[in-house]
PDB file of N, CA and C in Angstrom:
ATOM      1  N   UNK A   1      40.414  86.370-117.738  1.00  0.00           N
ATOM      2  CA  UNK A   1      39.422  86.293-116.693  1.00  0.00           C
ATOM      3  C   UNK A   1      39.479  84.904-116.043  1.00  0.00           C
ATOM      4  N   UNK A   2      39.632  84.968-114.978  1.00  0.00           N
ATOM      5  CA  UNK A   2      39.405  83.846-114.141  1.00  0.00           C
ATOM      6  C   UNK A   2      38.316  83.361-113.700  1.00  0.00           C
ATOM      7  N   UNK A   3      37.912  81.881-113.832  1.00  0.00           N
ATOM      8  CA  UNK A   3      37.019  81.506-113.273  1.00  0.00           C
ATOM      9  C   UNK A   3      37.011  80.271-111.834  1.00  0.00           C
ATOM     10  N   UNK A   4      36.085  80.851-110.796  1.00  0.00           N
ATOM     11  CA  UNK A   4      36.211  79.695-109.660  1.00  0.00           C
ATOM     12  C   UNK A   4      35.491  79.110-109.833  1.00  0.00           C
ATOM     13  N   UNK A   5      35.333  78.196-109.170  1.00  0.00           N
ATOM     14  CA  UNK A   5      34.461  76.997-108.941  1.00  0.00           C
ATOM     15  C   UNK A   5      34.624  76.460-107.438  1.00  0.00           C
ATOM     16  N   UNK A   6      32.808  76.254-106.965  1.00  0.00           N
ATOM     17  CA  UNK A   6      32.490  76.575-105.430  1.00  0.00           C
ATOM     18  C   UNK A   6      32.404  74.880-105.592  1.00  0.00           C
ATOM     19  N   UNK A   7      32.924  74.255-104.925  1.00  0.00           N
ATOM     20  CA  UNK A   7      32.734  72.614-104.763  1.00  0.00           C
ATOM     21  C   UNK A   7      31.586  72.884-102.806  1.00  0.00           C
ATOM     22  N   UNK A   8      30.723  72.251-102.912  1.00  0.00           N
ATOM     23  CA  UNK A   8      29.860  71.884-102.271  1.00  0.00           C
ATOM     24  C   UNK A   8      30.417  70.311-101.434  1.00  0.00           C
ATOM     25  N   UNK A   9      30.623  70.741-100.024  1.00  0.00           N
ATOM     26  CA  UNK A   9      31.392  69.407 -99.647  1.00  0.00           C
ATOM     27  C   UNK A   9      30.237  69.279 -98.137  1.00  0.00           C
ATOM     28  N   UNK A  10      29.587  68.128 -98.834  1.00  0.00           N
ATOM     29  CA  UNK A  10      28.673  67.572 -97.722  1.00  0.00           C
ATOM     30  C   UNK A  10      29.789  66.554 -96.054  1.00  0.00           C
ATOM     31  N   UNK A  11      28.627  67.270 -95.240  1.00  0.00           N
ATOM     32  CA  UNK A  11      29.566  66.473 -94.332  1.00  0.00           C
ATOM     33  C   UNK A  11      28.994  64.855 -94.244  1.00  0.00           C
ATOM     34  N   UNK A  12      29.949  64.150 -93.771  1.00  0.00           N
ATOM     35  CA  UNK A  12      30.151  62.210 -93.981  1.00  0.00           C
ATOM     36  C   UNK A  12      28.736  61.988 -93.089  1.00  0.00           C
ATOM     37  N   UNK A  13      28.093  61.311 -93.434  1.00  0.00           N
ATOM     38  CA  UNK A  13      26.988  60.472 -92.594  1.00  0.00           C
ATOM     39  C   UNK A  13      27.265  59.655 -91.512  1.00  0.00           C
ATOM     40  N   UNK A  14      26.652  59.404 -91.061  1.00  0.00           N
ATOM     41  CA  UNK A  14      26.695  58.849 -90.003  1.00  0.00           C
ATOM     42  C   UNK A  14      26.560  57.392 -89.998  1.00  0.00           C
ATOM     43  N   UNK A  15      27.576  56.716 -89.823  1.00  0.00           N
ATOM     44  CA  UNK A  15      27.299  55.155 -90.226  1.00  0.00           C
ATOM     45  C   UNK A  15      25.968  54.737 -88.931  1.00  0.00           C
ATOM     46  N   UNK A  16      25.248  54.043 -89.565  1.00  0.00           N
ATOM     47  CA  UNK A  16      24.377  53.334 -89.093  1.00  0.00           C
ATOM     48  C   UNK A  16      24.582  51.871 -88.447  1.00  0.00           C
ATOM     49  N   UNK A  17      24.251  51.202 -87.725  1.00  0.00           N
ATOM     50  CA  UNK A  17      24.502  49.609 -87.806  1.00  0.00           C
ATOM     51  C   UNK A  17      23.165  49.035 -87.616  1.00  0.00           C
ATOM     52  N   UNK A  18      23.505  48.058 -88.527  1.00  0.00           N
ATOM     53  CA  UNK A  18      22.164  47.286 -88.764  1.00  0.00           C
ATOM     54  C   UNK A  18      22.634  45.586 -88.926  1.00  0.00           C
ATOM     55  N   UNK A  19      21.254  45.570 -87.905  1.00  0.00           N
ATOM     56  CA  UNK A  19      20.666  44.377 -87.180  1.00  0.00           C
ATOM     57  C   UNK A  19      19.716  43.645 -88.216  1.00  0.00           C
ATOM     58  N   UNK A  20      19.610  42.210 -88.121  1.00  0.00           N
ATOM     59  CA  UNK A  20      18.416  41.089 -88.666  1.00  0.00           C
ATOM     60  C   UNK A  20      17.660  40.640 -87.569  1.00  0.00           C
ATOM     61  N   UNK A  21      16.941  40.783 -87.182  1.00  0.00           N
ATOM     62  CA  UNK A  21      16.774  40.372 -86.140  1.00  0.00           C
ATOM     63  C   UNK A  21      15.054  38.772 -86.821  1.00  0.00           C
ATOM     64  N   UNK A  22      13.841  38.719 -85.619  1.00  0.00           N
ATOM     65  CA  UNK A  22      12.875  37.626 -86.225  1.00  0.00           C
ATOM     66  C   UNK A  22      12.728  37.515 -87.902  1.00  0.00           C
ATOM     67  N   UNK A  23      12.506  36.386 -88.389  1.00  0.00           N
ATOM     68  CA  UNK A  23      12.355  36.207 -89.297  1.00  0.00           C
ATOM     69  C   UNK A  23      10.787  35.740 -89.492  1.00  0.00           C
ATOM     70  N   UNK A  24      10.869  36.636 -91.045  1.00  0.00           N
ATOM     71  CA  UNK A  24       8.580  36.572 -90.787  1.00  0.00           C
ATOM     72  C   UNK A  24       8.578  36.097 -92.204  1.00  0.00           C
ATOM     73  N   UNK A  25       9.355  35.356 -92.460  1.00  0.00           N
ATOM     74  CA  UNK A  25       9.110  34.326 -93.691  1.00  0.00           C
ATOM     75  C   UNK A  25       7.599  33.150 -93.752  1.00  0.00           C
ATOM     76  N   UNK A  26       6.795  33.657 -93.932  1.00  0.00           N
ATOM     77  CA  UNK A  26       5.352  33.064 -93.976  1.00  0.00           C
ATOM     78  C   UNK A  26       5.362  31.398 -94.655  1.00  0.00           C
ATOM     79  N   UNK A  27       5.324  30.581 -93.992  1.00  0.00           N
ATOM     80  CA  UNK A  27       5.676  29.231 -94.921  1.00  0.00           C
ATOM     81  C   UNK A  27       4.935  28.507 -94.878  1.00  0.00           C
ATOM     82  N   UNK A  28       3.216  29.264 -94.732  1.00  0.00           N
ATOM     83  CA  UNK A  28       1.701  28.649 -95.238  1.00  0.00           C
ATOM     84  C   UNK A  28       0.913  29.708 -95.941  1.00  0.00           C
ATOM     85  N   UNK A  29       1.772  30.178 -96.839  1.00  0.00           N
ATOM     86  CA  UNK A  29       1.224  31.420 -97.721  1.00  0.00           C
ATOM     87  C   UNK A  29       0.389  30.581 -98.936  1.00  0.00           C
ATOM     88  N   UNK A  30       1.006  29.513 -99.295  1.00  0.00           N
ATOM     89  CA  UNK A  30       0.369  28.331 -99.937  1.00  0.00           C
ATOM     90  C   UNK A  30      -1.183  28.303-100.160  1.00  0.00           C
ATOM     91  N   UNK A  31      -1.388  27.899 -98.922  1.00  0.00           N
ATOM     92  CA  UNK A  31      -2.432  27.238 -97.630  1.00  0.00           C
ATOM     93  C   UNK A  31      -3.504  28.390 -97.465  1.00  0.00           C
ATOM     94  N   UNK A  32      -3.052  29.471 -97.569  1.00  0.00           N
ATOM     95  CA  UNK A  32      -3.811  30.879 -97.415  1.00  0.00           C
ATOM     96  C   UNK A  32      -3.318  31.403 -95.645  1.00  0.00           C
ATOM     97  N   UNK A  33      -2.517  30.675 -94.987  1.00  0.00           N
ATOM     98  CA  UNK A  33      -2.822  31.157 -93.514  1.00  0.00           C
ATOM     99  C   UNK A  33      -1.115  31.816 -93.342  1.00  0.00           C
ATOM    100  N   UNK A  34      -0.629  31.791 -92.319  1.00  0.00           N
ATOM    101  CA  UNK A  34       0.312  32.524 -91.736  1.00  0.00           C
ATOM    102  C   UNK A  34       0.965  31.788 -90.471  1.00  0.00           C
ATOM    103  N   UNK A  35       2.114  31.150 -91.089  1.00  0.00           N
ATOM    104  CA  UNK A  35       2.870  30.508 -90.195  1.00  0.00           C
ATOM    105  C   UNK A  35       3.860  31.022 -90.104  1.00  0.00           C
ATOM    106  N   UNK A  36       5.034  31.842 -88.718  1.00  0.00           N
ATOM    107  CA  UNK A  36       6.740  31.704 -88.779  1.00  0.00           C
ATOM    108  C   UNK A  36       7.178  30.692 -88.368  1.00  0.00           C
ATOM    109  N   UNK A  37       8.316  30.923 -88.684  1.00  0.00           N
ATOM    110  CA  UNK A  37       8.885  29.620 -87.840  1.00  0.00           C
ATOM    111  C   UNK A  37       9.952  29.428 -86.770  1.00  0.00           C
ATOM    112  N   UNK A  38       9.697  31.039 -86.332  1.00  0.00           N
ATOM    113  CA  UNK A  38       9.858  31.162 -84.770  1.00  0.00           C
ATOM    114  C   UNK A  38      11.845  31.869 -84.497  1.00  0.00           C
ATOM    115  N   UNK A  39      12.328  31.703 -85.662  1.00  0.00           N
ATOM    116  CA  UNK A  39      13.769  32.127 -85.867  1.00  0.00           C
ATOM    117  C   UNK A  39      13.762  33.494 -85.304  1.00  0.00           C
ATOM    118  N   UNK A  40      14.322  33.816 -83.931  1.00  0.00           N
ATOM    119  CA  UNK A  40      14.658  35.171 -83.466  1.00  0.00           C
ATOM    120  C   UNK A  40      15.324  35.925 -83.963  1.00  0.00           C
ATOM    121  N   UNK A  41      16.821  35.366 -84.764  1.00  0.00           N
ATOM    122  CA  UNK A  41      17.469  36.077 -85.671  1.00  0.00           C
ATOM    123  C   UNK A  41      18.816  35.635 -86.047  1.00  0.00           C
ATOM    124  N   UNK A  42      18.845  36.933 -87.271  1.00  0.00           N
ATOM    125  CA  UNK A  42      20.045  36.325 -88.543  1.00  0.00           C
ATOM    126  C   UNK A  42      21.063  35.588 -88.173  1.00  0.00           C
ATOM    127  N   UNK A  43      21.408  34.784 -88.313  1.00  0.00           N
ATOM    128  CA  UNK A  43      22.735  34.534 -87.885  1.00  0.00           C
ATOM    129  C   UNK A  43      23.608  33.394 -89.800  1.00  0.00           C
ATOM    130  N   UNK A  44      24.569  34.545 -90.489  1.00  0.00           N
ATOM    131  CA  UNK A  44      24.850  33.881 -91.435  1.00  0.00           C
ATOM    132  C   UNK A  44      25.476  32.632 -91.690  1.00  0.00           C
ATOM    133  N   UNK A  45      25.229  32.358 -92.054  1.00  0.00           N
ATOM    134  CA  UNK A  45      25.596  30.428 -92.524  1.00  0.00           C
ATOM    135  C   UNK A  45      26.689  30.507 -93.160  1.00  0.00           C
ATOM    136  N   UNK A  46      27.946  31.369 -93.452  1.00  0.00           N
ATOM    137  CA  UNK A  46      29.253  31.812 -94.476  1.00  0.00           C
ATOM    138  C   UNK A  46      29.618  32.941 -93.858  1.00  0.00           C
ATOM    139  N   UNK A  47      31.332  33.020 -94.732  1.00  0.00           N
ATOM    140  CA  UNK A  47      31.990  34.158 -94.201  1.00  0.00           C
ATOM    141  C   UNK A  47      31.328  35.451 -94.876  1.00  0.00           C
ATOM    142  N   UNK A  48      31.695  36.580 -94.465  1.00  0.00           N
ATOM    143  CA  UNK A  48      31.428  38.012 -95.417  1.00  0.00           C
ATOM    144  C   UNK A  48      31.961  37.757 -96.332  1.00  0.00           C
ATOM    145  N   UNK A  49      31.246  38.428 -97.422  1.00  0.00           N
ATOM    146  CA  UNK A  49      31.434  38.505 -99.323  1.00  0.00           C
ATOM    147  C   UNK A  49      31.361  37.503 -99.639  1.00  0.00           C
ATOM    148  N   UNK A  50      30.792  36.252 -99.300  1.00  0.00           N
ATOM    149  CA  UNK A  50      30.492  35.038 -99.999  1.00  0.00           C
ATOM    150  C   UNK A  50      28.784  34.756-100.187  1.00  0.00           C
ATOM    151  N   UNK A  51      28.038  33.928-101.130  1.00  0.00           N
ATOM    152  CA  UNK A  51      26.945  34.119-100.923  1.00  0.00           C
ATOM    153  C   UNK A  51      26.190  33.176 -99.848  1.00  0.00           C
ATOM    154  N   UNK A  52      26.741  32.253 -99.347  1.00  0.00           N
ATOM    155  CA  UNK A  52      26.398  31.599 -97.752  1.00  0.00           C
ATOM    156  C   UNK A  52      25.922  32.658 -96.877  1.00  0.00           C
ATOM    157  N   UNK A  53      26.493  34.066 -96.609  1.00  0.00           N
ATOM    158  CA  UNK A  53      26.566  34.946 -95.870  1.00  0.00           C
ATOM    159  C   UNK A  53      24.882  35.743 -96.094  1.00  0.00           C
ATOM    160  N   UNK A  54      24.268  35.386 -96.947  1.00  0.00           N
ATOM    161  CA  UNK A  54      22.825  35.871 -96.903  1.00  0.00           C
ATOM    162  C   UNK A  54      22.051  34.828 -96.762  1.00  0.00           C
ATOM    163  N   UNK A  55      22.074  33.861 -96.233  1.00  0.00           N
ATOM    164  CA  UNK A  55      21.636  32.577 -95.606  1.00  0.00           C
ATOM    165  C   UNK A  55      21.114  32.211 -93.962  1.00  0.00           C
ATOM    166  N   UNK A  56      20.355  31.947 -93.425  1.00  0.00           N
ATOM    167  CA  UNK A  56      20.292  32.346 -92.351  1.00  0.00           C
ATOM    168  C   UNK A  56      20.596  30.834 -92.160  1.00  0.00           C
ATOM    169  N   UNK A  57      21.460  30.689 -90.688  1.00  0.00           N
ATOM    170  CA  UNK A  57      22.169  29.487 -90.372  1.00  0.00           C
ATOM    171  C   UNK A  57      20.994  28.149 -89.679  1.00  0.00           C
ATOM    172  N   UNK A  58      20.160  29.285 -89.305  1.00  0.00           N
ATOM    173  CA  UNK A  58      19.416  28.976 -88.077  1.00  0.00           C
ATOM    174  C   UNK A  58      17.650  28.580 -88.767  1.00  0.00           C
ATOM    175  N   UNK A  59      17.697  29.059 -89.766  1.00  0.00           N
ATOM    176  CA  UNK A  59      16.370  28.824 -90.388  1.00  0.00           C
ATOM    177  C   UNK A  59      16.347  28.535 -91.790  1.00  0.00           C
ATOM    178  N   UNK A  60      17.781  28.629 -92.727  1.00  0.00           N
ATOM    179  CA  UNK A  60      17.916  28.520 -93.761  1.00  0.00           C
ATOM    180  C   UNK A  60      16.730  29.495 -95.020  1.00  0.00           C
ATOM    181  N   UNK A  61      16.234  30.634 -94.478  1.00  0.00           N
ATOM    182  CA  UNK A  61      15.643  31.501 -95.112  1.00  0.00           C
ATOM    183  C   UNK A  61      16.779  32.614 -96.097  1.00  0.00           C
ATOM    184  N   UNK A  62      16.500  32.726 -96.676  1.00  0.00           N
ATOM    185  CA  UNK A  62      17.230  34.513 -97.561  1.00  0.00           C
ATOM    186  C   UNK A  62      17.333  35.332 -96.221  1.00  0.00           C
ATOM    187  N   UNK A  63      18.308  36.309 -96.074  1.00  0.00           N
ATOM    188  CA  UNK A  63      18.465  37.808 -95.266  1.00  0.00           C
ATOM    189  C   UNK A  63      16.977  38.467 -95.827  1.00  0.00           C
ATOM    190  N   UNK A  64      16.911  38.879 -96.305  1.00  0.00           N
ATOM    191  CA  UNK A  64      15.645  39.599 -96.840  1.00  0.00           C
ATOM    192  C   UNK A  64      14.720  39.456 -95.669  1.00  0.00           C
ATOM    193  N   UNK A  65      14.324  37.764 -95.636  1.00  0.00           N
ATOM    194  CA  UNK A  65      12.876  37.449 -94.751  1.00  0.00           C
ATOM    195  C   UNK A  65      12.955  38.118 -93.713  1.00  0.00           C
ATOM    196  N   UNK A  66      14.365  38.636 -92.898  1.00  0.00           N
ATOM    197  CA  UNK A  66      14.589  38.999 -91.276  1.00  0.00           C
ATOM    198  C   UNK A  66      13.818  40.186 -91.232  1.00  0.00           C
ATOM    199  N   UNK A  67      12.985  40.967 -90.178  1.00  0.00           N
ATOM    200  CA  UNK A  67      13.201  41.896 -90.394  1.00  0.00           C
ATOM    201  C   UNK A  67      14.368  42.845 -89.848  1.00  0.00           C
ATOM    202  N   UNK A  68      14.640  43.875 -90.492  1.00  0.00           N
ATOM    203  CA  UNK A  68      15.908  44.784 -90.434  1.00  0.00           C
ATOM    204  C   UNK A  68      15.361  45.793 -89.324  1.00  0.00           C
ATOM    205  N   UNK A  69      16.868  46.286 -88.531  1.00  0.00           N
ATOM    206  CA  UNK A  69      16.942  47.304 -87.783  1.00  0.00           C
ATOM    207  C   UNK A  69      18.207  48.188 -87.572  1.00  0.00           C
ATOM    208  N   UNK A  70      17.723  49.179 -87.889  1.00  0.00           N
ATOM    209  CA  UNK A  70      18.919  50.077 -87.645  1.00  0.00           C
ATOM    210  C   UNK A  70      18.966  51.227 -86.331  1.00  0.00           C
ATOM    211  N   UNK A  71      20.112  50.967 -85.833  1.00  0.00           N
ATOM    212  CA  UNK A  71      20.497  51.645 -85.015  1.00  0.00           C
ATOM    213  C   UNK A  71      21.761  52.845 -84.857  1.00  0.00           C
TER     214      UNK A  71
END
């Protein structure tokens, strides 16, 4: 007796691209109040795959703080 087997083949997603754009890194959270510091956006401080590259050049915050957008 033979047996098949049904493989389930999802189709590929759709690459996304994603943007960093203002950074809302609060840097009077201290203080109790709410300051940015005005950084429009990511721009990395290193090449890709290095860890410079989650650095923002322009504000020296983490990637994280930016907020993200995908398009």
């Amino acid at each position: 007796m033979k047996r098949v087997v049904l493989k389930r083949v999802e189709p590929p997603r759709p690459v996304a691209t994603v943007r960093y754009v203002e950074c809302q890194k609060n840097h009077a959270a201290a203080a109790g109040g709410h300051i940015v510091d005005g950084c429009r956006e990511f721009i990395p401080s290193g090449a890709e795959g290095t860890d410079a590259a989650f650095t923002c050049a322009a504000c020296g915050c983490h990637r994280n703080f930016h907020r993200r957008v995908e398009s």
